[in-house]
C-alpha atoms as a PDB file:
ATOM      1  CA  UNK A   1      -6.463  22.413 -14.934  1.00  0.00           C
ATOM      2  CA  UNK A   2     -10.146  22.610 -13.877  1.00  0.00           C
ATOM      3  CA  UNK A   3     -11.450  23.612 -10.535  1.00  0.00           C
ATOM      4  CA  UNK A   4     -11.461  20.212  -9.085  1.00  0.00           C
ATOM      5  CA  UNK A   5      -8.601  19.541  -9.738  1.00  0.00           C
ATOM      6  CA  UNK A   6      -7.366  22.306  -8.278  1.00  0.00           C
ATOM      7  CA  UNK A   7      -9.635  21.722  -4.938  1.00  0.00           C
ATOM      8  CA  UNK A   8      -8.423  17.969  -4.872  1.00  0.00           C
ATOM      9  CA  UNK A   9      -4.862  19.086  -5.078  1.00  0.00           C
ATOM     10  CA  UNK A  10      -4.959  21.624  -2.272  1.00  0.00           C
ATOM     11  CA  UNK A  11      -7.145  18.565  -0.389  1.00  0.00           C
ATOM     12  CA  UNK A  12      -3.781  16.369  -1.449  1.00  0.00           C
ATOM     13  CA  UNK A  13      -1.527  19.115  -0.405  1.00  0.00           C
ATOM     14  CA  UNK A  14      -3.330  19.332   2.977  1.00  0.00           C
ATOM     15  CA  UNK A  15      -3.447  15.814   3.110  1.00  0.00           C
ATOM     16  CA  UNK A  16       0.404  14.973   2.765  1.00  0.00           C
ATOM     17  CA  UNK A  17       1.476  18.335   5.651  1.00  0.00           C
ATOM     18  CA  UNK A  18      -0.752  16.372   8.313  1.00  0.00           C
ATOM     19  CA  UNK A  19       1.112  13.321   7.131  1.00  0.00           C
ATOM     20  CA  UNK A  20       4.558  15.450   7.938  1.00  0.00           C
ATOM     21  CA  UNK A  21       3.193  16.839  11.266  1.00  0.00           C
ATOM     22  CA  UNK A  22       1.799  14.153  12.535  1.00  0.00           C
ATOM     23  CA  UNK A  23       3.597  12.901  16.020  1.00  0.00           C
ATOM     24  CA  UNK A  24       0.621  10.394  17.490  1.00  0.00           C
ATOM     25  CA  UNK A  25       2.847   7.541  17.904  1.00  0.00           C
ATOM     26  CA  UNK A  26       7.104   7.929  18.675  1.00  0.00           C
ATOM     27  CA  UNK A  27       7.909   6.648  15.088  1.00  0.00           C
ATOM     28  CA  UNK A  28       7.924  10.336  13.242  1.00  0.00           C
ATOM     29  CA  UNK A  29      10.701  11.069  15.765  1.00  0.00           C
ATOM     30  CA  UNK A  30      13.006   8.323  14.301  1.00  0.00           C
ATOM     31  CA  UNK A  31      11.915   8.587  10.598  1.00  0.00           C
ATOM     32  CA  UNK A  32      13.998  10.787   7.869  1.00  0.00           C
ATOM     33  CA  UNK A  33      10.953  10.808   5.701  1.00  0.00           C
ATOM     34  CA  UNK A  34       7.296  10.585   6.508  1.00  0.00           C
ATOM     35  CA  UNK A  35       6.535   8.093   3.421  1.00  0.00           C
ATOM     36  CA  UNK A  36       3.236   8.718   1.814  1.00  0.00           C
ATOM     37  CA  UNK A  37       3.007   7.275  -1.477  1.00  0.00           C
ATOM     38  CA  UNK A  38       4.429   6.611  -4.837  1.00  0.00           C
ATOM     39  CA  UNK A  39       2.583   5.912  -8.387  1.00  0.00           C
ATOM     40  CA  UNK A  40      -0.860   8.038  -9.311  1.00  0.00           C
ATOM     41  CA  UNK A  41      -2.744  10.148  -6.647  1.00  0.00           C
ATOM     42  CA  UNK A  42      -5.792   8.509  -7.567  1.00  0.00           C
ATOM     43  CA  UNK A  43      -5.850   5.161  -9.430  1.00  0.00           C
ATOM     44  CA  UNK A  44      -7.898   1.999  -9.691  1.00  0.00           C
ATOM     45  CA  UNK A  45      -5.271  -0.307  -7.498  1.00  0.00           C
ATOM     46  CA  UNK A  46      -4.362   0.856  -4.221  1.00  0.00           C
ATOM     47  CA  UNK A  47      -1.166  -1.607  -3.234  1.00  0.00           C
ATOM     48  CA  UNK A  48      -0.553  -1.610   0.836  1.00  0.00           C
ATOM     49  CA  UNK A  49       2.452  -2.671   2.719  1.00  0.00           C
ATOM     50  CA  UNK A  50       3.277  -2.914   6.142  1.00  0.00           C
ATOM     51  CA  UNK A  51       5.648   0.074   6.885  1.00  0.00           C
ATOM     52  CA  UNK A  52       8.964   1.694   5.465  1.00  0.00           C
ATOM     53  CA  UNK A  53      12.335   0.224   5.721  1.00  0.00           C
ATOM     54  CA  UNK A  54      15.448   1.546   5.670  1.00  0.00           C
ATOM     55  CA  UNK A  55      15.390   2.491   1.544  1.00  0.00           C
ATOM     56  CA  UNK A  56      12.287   3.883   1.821  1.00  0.00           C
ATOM     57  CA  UNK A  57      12.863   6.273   5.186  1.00  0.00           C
ATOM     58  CA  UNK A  58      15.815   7.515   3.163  1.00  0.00           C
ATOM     59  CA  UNK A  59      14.133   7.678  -0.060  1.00  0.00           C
ATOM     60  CA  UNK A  60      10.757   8.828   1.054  1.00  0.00           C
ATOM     61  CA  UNK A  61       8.732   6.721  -1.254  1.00  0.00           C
ATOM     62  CA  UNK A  62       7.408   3.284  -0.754  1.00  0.00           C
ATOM     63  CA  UNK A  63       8.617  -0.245  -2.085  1.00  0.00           C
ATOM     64  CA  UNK A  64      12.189   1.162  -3.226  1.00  0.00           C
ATOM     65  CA  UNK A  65      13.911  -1.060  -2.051  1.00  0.00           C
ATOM     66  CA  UNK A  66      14.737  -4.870  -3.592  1.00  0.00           C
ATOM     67  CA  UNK A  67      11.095  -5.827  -2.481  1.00  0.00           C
ATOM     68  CA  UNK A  68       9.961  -2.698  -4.287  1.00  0.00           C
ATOM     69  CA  UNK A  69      12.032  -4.041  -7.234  1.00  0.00           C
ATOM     70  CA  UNK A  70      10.115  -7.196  -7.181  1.00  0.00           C
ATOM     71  CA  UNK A  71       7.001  -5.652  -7.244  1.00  0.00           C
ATOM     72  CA  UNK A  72       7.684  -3.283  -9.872  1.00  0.00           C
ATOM     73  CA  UNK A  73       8.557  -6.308 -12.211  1.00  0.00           C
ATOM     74  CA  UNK A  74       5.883  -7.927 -11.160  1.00  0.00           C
ATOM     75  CA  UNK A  75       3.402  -5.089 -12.333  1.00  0.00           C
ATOM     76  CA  UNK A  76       5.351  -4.281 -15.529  1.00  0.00           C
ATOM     77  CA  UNK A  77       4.499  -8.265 -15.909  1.00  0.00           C
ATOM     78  CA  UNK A  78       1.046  -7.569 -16.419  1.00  0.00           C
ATOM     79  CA  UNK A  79       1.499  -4.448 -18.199  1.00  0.00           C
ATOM     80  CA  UNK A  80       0.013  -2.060 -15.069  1.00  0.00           C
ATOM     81  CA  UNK A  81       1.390   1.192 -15.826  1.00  0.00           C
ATOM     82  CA  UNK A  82       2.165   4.303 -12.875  1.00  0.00           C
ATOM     83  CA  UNK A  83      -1.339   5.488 -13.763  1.00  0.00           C
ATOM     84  CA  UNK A  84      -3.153   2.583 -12.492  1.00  0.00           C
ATOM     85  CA  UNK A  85      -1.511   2.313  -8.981  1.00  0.00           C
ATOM     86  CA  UNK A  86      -1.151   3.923  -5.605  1.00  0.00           C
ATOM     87  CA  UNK A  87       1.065   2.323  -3.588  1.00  0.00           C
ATOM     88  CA  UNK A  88       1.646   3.141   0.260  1.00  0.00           C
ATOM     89  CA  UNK A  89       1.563   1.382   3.524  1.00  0.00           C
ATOM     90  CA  UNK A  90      -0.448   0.954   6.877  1.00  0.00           C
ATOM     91  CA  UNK A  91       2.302   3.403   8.462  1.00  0.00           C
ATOM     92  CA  UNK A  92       3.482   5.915   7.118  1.00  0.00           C
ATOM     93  CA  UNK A  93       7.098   6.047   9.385  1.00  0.00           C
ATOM     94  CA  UNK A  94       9.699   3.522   9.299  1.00  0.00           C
ATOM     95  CA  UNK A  95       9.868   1.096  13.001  1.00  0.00           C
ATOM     96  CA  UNK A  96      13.613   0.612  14.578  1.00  0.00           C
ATOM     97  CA  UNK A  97      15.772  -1.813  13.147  1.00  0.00           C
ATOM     98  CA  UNK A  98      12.651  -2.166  10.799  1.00  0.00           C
ATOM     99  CA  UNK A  99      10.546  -4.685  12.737  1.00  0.00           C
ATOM    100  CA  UNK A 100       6.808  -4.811  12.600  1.00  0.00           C
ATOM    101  CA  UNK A 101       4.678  -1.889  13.802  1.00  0.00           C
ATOM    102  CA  UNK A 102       2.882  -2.470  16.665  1.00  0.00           C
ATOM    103  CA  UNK A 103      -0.644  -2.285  17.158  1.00  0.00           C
ATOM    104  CA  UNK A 104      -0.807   1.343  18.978  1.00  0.00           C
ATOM    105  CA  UNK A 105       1.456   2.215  15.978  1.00  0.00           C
ATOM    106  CA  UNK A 106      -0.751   1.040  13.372  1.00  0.00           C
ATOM    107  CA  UNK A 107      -4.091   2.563  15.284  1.00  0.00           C
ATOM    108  CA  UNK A 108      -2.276   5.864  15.319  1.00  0.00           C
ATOM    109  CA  UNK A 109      -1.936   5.817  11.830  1.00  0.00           C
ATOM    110  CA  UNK A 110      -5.587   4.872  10.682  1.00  0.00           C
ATOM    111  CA  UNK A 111      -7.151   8.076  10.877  1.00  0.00           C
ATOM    112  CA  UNK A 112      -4.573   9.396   8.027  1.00  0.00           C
ATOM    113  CA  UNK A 113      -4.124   5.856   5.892  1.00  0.00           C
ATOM    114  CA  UNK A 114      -8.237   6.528   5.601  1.00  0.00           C
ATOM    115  CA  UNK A 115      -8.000   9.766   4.478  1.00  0.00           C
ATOM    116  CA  UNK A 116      -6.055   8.094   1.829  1.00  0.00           C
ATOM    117  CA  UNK A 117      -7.690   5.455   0.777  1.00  0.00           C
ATOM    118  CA  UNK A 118     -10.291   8.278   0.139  1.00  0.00           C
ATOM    119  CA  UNK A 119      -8.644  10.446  -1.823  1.00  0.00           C
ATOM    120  CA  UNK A 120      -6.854   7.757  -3.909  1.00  0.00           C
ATOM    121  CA  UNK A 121     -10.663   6.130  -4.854  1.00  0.00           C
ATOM    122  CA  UNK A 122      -9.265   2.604  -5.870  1.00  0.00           C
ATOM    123  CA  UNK A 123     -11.608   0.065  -7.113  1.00  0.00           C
ATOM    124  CA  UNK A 124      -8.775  -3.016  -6.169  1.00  0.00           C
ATOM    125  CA  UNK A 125      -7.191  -3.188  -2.764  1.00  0.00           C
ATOM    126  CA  UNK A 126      -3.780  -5.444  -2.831  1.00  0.00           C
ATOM    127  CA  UNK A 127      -3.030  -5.801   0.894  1.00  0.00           C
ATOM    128  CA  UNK A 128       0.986  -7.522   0.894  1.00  0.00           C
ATOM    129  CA  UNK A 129       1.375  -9.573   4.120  1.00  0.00           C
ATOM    130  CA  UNK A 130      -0.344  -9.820   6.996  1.00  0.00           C
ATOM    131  CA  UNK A 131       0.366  -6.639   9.185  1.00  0.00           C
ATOM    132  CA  UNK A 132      -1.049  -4.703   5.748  1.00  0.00           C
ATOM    133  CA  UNK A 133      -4.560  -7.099   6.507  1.00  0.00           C
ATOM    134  CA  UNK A 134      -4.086  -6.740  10.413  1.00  0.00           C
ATOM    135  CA  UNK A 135      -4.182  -2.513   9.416  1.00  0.00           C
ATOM    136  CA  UNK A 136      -7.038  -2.653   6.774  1.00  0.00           C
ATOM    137  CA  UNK A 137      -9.533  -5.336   8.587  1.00  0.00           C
ATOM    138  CA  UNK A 138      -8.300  -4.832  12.617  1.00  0.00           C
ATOM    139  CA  UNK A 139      -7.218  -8.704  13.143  1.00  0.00           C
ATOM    140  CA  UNK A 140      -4.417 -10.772  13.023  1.00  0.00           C
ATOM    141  CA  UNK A 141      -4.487 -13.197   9.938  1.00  0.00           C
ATOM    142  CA  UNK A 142      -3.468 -16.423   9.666  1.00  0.00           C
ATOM    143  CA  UNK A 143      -2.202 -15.814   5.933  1.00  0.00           C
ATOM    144  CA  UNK A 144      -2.628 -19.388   4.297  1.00  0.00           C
ATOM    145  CA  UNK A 145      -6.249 -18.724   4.877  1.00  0.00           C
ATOM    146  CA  UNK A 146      -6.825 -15.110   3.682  1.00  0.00           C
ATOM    147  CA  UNK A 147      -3.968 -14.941   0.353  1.00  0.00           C
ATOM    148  CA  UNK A 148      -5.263 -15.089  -3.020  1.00  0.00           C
ATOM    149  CA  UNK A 149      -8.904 -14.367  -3.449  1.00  0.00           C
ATOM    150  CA  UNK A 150     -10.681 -11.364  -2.963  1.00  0.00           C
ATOM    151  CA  UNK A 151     -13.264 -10.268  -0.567  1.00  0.00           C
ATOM    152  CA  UNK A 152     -15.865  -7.738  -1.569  1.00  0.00           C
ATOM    153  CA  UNK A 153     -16.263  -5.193   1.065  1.00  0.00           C
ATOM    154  CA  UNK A 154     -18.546  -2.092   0.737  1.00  0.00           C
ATOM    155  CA  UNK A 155     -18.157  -2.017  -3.698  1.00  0.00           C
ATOM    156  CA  UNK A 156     -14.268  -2.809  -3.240  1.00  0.00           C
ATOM    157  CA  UNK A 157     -12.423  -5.664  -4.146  1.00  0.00           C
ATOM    158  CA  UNK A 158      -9.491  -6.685  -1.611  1.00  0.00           C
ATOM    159  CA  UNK A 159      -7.306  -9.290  -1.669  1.00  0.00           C
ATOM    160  CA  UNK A 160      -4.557 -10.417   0.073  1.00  0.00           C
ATOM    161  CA  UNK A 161      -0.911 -11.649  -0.429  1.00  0.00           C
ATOM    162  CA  UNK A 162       2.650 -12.219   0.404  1.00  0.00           C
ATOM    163  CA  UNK A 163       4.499  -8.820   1.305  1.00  0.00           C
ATOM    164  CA  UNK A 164       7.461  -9.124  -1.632  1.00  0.00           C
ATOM    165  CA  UNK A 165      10.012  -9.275   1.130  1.00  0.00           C
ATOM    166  CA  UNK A 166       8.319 -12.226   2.556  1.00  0.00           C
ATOM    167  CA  UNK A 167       8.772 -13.843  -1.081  1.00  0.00           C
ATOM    168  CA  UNK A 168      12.583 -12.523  -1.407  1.00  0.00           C
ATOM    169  CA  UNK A 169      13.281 -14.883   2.030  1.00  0.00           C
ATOM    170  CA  UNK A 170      11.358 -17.677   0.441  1.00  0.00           C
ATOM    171  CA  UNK A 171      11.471 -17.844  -3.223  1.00  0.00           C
ATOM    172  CA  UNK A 172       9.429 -19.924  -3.929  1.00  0.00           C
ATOM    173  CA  UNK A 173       6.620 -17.517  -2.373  1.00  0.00           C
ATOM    174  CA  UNK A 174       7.362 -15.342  -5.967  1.00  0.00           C
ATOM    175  CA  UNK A 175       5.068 -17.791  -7.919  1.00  0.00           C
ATOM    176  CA  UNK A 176       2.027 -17.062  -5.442  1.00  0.00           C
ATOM    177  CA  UNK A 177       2.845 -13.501  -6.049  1.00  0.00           C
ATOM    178  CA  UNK A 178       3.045 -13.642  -9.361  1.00  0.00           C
ATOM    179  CA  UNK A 179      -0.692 -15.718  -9.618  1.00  0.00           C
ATOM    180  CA  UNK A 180      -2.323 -13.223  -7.359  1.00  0.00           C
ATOM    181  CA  UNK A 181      -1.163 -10.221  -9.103  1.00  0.00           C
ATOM    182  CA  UNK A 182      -2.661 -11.982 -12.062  1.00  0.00           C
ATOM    183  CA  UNK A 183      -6.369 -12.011 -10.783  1.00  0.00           C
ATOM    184  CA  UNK A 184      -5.749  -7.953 -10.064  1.00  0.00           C
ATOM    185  CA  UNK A 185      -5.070  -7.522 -13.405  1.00  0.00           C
ATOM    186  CA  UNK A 186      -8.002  -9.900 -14.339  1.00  0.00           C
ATOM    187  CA  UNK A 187     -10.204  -7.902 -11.836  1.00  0.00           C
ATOM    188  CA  UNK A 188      -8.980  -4.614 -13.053  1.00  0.00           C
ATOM    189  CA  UNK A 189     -10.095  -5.332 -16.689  1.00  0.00           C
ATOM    190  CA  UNK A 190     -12.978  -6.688 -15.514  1.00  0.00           C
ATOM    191  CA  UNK A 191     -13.996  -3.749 -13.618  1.00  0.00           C
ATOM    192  CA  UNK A 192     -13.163  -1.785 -16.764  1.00  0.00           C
ATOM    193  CA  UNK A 193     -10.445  -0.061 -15.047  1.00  0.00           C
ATOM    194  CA  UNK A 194      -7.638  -1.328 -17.560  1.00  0.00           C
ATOM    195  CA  UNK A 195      -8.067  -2.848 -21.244  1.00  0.00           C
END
């Protein structure tokens, strides 16, 4: 292992305790986990959720659950392996009865989701449902006008879609899914990122 990765791992390490100490909103105090990630460290695709439910708090990984299970076929779909992805969520602590996090919640949480998105260096940003775009851009979208095409925003490539569990109430959401995960792969390859 060379030096840097050595100094980027005891960044990571750092990284992840302030994750586990952090008590700036009153969500830590109901969580079992503090969930931080799952797939690569770094990668090319950074995938962003809202928040952890019930699966997740218990499991202490994000997207483990049956929307994670949808997602995960979706990916193997396209043939984007572990290595290409980082997957997390605005925050990192799962709400009550798992309802949205509020806006305090999600501005408590910034500060550390940025130090994320910094270490994890994607090139493609996959923001699933609106409280993920709400986190990343600061507003409230109206999400037939911001799903499926990407915005180019300071050399990254964002776009936006239906959070799985949005598509596991309405089936017929999956297709949508399915499309826009199709132009990340497309963009990824593009990008040179994947073959």
């Amino acid at each position: 292992m060379s030096d840097s990765n050595n100094e980027f791992d005891t960044k990571w390490d750092a990284f992840e305790t302030s994750c586990r100490d952090c008590h700036k909103c009153d969500l830590r105090a109901g969580a079992n986990n503090v969930v931080i990630y799952r797939g690569s460290r770094t990668a090319p695709l950074m995938i962003v959720g809202e928040a952890p439910g019930r699966n997740e708090d218990l499991e202490g990984k994000p997207f483990v659950g049956q929307s994670g299970e949808l997602l995960q076929n979706l990916l193997g779909s396209y043939g984007i392996k572990e290595s290409d992805y980082h997957i997390c969520n605005i925050v990192k602590c799962r709400p009550p009865e798992n309802r949205r996090p509020t806006p305090a919640e999600i501005k408590a949480c910034k500060p550390l989701f940025a130090r994320q998105f910094i270490m994890a260096a994607p090139k493609v940003i996959l923001l699933c449902g609106s409280t993920a775009y709400e986190g990343f851009f600061g507003v409230k979208p109206v999400m037939k006008d911001v799903r499926g095409f990407f915005v180019e925003k300071k050399g990254y490539y964002i776009m936006t879609t239906y959070h799985p569990a949005y598509a596991l109430r309405n089936p017929a959401n999956k297709i949508p899914i399915y499309e826009d995960m199709g132009k990340v792969k497309e963009k990824l390859v593009e990008l040179g990122c994947l073959e």
